[in-house]
Structure formats: structure tokens, C-alpha cells
N, C-alpha and C. Protein backbone atom coordinates (compact mmCIF):
# COMPACT_ATOMS: atom_id res chain seq x y z
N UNK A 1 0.84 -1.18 0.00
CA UNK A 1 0.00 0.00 0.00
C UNK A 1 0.88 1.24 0.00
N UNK A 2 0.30 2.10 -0.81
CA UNK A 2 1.17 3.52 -0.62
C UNK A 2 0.38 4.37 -0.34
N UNK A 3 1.36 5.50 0.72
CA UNK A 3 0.19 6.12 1.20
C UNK A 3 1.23 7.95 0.97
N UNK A 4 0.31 8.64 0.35
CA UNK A 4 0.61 9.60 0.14
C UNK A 4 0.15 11.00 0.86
N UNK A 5 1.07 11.54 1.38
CA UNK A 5 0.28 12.80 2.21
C UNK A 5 1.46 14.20 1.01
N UNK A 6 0.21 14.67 0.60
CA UNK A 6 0.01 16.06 0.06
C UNK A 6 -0.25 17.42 1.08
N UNK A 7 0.75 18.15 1.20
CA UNK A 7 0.96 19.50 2.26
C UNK A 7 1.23 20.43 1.59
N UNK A 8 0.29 21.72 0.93
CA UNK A 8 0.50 22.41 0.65
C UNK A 8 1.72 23.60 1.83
N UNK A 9 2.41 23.93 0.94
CA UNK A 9 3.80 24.28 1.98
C UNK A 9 5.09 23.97 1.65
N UNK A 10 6.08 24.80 1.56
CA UNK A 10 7.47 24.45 1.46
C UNK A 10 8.44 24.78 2.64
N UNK A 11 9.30 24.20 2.28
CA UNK A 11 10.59 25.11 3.11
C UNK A 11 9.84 24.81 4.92
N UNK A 12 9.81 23.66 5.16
CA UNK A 12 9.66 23.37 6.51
C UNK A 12 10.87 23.83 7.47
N UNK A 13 10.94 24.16 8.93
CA UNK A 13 11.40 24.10 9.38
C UNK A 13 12.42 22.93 9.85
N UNK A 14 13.45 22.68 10.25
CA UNK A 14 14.28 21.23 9.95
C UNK A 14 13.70 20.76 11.35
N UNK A 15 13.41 20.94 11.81
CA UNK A 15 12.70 20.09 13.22
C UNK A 15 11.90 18.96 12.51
N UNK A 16 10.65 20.16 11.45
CA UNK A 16 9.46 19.51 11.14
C UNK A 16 10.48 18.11 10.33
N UNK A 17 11.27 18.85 9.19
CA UNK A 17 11.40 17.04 8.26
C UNK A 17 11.89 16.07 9.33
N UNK A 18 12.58 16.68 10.24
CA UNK A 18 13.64 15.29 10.96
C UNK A 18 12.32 14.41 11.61
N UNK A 19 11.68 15.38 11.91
CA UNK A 19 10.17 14.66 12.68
C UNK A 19 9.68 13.53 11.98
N UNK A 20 9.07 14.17 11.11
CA UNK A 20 8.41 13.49 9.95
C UNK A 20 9.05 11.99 9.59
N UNK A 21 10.60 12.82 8.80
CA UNK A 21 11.21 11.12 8.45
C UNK A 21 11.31 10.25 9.25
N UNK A 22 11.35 10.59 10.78
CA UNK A 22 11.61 9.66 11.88
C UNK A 22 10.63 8.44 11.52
N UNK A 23 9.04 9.02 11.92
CA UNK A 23 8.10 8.16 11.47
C UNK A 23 8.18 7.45 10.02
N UNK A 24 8.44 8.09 8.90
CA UNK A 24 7.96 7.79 7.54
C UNK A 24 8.83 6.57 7.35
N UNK A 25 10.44 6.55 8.20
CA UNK A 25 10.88 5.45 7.61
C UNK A 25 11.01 4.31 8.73
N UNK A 26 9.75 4.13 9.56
CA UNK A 26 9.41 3.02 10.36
C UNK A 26 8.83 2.30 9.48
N UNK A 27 8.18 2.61 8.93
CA UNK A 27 6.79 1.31 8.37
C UNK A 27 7.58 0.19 7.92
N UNK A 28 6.95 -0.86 7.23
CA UNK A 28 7.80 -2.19 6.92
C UNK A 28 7.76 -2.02 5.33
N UNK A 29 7.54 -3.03 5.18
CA UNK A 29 8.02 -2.97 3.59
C UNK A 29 5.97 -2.83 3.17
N UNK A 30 5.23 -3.68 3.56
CA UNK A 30 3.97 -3.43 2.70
C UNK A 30 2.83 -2.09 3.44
N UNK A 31 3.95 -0.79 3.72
CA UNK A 31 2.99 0.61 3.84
C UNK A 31 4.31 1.30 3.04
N UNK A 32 3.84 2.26 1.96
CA UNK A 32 5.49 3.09 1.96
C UNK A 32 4.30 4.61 1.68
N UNK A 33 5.11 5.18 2.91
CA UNK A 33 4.51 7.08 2.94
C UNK A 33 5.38 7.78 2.55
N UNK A 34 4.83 8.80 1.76
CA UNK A 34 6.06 9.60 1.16
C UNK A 34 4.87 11.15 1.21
N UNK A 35 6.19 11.93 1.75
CA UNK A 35 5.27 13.41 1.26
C UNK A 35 6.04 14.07 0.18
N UNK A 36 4.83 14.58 -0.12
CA UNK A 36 4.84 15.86 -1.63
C UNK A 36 4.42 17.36 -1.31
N UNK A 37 5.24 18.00 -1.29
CA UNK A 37 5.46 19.17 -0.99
C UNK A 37 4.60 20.10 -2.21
N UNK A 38 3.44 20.50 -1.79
CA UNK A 38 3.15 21.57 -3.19
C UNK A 38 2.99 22.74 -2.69
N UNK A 39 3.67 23.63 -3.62
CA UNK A 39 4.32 24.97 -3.51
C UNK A 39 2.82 25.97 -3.13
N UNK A 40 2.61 26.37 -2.34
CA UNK A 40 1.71 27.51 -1.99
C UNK A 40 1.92 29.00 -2.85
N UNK A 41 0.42 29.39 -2.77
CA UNK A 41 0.39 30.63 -3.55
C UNK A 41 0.51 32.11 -2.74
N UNK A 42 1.63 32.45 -3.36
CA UNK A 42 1.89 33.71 -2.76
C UNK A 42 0.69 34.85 -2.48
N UNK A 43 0.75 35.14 -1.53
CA UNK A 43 -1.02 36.43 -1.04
C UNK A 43 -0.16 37.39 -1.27
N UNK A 44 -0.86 38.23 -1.17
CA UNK A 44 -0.63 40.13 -1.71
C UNK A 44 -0.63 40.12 -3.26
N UNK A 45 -0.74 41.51 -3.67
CA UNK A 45 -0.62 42.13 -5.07
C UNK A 45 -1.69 41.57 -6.05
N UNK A 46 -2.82 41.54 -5.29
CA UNK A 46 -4.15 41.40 -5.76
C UNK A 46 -4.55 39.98 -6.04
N UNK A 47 -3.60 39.37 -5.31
CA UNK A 47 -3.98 37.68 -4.62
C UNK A 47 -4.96 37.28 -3.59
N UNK A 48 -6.17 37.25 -3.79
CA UNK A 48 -7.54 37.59 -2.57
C UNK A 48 -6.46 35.60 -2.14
N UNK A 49 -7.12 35.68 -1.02
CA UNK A 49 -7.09 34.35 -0.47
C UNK A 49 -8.07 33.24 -1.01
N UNK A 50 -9.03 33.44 -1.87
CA UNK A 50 -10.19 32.51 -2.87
C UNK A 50 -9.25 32.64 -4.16
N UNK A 51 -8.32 33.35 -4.86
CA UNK A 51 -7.62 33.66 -6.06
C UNK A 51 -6.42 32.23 -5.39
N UNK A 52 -6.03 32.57 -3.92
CA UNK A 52 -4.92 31.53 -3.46
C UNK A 52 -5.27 30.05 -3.58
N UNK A 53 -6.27 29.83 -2.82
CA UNK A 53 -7.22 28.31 -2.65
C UNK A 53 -7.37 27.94 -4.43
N UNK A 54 -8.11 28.64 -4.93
CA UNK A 54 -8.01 28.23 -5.98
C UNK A 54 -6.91 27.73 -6.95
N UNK A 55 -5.28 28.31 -7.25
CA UNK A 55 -4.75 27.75 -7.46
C UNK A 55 -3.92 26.90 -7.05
N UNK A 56 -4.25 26.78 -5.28
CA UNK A 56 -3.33 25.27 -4.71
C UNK A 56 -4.13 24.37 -4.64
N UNK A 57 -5.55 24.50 -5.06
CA UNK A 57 -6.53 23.55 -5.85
C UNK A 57 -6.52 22.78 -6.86
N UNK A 58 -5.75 23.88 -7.96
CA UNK A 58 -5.27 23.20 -9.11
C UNK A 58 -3.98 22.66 -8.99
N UNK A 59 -2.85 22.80 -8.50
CA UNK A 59 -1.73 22.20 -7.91
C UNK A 59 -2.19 20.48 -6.96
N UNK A 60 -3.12 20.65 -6.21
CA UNK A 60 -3.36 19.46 -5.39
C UNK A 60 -3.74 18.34 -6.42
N UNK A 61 -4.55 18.97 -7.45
CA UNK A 61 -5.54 17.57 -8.12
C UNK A 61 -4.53 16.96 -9.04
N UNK A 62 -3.63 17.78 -9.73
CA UNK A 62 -2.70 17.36 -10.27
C UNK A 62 -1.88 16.31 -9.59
N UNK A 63 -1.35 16.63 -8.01
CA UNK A 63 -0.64 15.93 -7.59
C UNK A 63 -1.36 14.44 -6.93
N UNK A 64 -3.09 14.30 -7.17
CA UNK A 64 -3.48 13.16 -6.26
C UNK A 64 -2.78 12.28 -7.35
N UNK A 65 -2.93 10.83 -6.86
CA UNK A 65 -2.35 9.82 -7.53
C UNK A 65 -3.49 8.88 -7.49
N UNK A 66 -3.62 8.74 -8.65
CA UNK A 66 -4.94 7.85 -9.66
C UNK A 66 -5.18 6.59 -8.59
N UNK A 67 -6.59 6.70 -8.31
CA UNK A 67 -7.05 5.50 -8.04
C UNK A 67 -6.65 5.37 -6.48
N UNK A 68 -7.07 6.30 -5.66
CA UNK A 68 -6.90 6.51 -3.94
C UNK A 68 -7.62 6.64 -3.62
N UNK A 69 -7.95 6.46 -2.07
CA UNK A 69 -9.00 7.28 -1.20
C UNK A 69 -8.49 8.04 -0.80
N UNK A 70 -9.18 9.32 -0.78
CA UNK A 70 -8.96 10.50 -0.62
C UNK A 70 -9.25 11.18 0.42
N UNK A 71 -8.23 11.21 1.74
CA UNK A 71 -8.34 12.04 3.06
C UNK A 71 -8.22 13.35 3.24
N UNK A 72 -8.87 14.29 3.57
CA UNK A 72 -8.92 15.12 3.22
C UNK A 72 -9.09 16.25 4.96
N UNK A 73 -7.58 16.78 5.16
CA UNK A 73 -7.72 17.11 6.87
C UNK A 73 -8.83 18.28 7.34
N UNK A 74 -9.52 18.74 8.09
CA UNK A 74 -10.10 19.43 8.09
C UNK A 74 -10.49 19.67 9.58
N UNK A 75 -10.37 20.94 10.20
CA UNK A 75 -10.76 21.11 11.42
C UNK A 75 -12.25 20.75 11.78
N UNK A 76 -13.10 20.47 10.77
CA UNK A 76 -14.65 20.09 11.14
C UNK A 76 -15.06 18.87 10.33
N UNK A 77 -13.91 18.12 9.85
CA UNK A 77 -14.06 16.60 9.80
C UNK A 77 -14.17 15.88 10.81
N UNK A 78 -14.45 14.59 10.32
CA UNK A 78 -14.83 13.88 11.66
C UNK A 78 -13.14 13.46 12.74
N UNK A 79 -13.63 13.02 13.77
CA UNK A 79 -12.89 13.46 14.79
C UNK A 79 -12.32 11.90 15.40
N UNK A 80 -11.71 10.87 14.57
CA UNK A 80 -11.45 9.70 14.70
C UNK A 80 -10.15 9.15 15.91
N UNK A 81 -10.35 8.46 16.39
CA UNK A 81 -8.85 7.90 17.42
C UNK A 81 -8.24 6.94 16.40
N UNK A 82 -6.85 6.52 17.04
CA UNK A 82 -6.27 6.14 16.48
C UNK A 82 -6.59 4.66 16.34
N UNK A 83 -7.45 4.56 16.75
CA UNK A 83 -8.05 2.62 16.63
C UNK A 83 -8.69 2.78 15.49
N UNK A 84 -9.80 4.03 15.34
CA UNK A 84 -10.83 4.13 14.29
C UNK A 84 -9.13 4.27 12.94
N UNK A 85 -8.26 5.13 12.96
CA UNK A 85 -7.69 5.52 11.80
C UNK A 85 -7.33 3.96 11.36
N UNK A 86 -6.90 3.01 12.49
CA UNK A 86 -6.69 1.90 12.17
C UNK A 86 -7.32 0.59 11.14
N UNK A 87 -8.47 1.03 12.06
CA UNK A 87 -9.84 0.31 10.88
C UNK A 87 -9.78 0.61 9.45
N UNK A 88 -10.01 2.36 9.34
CA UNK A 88 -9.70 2.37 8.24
C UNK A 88 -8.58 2.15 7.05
N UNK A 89 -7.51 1.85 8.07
CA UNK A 89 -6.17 1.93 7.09
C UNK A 89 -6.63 0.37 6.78
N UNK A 90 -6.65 -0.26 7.73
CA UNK A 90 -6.90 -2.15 7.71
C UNK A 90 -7.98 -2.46 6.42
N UNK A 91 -9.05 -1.26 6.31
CA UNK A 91 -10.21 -1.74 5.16
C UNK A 91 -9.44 -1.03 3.93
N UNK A 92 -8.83 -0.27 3.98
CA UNK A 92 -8.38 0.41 2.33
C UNK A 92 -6.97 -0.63 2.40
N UNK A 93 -6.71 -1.12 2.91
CA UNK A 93 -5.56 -2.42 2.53
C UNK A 93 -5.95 -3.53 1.80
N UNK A 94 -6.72 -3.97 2.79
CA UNK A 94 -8.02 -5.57 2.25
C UNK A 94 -8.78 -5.08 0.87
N UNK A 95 -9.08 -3.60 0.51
CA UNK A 95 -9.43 -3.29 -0.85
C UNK A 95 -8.51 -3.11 -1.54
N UNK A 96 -7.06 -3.26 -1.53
CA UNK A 96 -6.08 -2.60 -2.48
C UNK A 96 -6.03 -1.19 -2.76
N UNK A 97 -6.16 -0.89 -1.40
CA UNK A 97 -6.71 0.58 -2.00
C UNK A 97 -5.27 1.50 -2.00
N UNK A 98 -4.53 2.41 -2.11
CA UNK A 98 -3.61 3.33 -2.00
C UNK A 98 -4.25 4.87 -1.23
N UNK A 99 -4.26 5.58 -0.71
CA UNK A 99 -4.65 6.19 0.38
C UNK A 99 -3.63 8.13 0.05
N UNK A 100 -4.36 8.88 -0.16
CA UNK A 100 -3.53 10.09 -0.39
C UNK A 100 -4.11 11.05 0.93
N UNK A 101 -3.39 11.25 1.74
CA UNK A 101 -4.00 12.77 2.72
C UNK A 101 -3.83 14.17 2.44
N UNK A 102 -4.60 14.78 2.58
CA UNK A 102 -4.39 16.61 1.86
C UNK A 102 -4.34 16.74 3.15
N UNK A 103 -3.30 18.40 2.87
CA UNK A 103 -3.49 18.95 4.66
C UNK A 103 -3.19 20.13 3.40
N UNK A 104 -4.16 21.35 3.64
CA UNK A 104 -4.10 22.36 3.24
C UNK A 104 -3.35 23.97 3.40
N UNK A 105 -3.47 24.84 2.96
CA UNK A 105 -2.68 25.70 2.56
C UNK A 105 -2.92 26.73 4.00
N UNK A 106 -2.25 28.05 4.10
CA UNK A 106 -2.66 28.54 5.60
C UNK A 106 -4.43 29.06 5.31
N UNK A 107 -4.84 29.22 4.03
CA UNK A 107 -6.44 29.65 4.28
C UNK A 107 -7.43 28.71 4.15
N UNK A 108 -6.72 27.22 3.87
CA UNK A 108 -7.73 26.34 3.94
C UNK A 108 -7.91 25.46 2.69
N UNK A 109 -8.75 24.96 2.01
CA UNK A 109 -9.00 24.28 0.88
C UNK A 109 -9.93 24.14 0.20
N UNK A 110 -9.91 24.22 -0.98
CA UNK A 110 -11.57 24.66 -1.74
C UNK A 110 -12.85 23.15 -1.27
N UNK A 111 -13.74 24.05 -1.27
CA UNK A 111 -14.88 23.19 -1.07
C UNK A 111 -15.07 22.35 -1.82
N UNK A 112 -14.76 22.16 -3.46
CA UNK A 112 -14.96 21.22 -4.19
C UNK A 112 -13.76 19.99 -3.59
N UNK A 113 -12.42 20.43 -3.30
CA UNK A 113 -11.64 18.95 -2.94
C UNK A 113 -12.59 18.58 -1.42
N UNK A 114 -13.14 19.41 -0.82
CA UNK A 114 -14.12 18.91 0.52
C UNK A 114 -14.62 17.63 0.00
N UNK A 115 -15.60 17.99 -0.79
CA UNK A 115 -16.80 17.69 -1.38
C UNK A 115 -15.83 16.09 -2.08
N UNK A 116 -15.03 16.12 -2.54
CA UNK A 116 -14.85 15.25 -3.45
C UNK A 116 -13.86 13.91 -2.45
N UNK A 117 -13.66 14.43 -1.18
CA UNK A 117 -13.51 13.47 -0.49
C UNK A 117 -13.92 12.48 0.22
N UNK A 118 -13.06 11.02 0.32
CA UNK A 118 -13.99 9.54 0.81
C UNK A 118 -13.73 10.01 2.01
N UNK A 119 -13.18 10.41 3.30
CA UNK A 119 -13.13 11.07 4.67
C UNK A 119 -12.81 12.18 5.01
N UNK A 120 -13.31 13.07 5.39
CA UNK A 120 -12.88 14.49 5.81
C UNK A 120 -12.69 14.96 7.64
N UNK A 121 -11.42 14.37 7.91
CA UNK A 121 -10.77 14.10 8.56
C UNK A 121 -10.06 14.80 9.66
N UNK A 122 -10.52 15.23 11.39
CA UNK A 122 -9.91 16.22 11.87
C UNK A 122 -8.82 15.68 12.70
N UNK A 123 -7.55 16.49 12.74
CA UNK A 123 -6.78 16.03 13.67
C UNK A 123 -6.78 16.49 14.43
N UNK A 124 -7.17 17.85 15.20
CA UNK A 124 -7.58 18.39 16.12
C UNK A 124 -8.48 19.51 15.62
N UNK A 125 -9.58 19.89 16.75
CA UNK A 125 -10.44 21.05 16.78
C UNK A 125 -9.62 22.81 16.40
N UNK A 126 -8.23 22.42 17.23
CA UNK A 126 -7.91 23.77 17.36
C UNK A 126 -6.81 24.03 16.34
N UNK A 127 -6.78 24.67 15.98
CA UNK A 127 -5.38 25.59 14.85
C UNK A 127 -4.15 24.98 14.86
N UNK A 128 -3.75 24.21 13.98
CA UNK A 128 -2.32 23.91 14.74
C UNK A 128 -1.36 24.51 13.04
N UNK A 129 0.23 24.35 13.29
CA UNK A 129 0.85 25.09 12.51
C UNK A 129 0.97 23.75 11.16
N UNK A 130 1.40 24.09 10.20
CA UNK A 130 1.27 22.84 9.64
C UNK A 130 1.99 22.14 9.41
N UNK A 131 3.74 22.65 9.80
CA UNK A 131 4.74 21.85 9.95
C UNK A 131 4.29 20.50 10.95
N UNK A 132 3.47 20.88 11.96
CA UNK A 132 3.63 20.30 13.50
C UNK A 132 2.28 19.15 12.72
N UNK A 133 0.89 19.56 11.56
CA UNK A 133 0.34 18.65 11.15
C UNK A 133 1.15 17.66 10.56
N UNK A 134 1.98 17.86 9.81
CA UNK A 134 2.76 16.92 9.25
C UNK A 134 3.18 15.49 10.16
N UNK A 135 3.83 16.41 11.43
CA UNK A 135 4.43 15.40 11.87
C UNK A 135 3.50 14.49 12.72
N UNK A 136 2.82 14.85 13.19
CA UNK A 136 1.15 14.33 13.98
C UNK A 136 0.85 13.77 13.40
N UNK A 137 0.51 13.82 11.70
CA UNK A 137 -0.41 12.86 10.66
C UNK A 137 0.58 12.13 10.56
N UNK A 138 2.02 11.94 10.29
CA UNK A 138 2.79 11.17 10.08
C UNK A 138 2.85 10.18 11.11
N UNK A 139 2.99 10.58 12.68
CA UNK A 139 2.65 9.87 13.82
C UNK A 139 1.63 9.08 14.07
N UNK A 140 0.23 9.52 13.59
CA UNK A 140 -0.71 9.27 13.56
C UNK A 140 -0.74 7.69 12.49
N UNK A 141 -0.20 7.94 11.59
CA UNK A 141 -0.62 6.81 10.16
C UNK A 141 0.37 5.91 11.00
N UNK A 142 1.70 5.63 11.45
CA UNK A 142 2.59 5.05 11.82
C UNK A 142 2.17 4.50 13.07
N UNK A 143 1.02 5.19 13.81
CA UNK A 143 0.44 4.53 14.83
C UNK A 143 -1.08 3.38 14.70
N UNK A 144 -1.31 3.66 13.65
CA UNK A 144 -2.36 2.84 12.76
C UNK A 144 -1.93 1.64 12.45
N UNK A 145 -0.94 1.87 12.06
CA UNK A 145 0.06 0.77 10.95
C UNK A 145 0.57 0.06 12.50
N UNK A 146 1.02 0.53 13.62
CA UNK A 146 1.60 -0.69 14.52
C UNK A 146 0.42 -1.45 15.18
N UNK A 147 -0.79 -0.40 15.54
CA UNK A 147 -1.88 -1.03 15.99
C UNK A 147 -2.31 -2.38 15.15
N UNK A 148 -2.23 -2.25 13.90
CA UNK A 148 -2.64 -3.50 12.97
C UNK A 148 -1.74 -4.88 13.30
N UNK A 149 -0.29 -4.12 13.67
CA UNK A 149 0.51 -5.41 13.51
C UNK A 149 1.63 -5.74 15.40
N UNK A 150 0.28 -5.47 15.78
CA UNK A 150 0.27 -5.53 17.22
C UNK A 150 1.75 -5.61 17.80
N UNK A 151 1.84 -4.54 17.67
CA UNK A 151 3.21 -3.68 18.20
C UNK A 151 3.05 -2.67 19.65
N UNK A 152 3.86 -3.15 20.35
CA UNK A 152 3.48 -2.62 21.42
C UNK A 152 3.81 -0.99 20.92
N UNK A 153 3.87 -0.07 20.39
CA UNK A 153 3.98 1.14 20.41
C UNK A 153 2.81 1.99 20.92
N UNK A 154 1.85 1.50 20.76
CA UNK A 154 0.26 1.78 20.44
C UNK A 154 -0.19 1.00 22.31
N UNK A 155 -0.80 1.78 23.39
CA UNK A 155 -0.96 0.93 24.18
C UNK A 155 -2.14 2.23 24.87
N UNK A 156 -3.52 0.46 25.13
CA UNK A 156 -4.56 1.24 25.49
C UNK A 156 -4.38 0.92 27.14
């Protein structure tokens, strides 16, 4: 299974990648996560923030990869633990499925990629920065993935 997380955003802070890769290169051989960095649209000089969304809209669809379910992060998606993320990673496996996560730009993400997603997905209620989503969703999928293969990392 490959699982792709899409972050609108560049130029992370080096905390965030060291974070990130920590997790990304646990998995075993049948999960491989990889992030894709898509370049955000510069605001000012008559860049409304709907002129912005819109073209890291067109940047995102380009970058999904054919034939995924499509996670889609959102502060008023549903609000899953890490047993539930588990389930779901366990059922899009048993379907062959490949799995892409969006985490959006600082104003958010057009309503049509909302709309066009199989889960719309919160990782927390409150604001967080999106370097620090990265590494949480990365934590998060890597904690899914041990729960399945009953690894003590994961302990209720």
C-alpha cells in the first residue's frame, strides 16, 4: 500500500522534516509514505485568499495519484482515534486501496476537494501550525500501521 500525504507548503522548518522522516521510515516494507510538498500561492498584489485556494486547488488535483481514497484534513471533519484511523487503514488495505491525505494551505482548501472526499478528517479542533500537522499525521498513520501489527507502540 502507498500512502501519500500532500501538504500544501514548502521550506519546513528542519525540526518539522527530521520529525516526519523519523516516522515515515518506520513502516515495513507493505505501507510506503512519502510526502509531496506543493508549492503555496503567494497572497498580496491582488492575490484575494479565494484567487490563493483556488490555485493550490489546481496544484493538489494534479498531484493526487490515480485511483486513492482520498483524506482530506479538516478542522470540522470527523474526529477519529487512532483505533478508528486503524480500521480504516486495515479496510483500504483488504481493498487494495492506495490512500492520499491533503493537509491544506494557511487559508484552507476549496470546497470542491471537501466535497470530493472519501473522509474528511480532523486532527484536532484547534489551529495547529502545519509543519507540527505533518508530523502528527505522520505519527498518527505510523500509529495505525503498529496497531494492525500488534506492536506494542500503540498501548490502550
Amino acid at each position: 500500500m502507498k500512502i501519500t500525504i500532500l501538504a500544501v507548503g514548502t521550506k519546513m522548518p528542519r525540526w518539522v522534516d527530521e520529525a516526519y522522516n523519523d516516522y515515515a521510515k518506520r513502516f515495513g516494507r507493505d505501507i510506503s509514505l512519502e510526502l509531496k510538498e506543493i508549492k503555496p500561492e503567494k497572497r498580496g498584489g491582488g492575490v484575494t485568499a479565494e484567487k490563493g485556494i483556488a490555485a493550490e486547488h489546481e496544484r493538489l488535483l494534479a498531484a493526487i495519484p490515480a485511483r486513492c481514497k482520498l483524506v482530506v484534513m479538516d478542522e470540522r471533519g470527523q474526529n477519529w482515534t487512532s483505533v478508528r484511523l486503524a480500521a480504516g487503514l486495515k479496510e483500504w488495505m483488504a481493498g487494495g486501496d492506495d490512500v492520499c491525505f491533503i493537509i491544506g494551505g494557511a487559508d484552507g482548501l476549496s470546497a470542491e476537494l471537501k466535497q470530493r472526499a472519501d473522509v474528511l478528517l480532523q486532527l484536532s479542533a484547534m489551529t495547529l501550525p502545519h509543519g507540527m500537522v505533518r508530523v502528527m499525521l505522520g505519527e498518527q498513520i505510523y500509529r495505525a500501521y503498529s496497531i494492525l501489527n500488534n506492536h506494542p507502540y500503540h498501548r490502550e
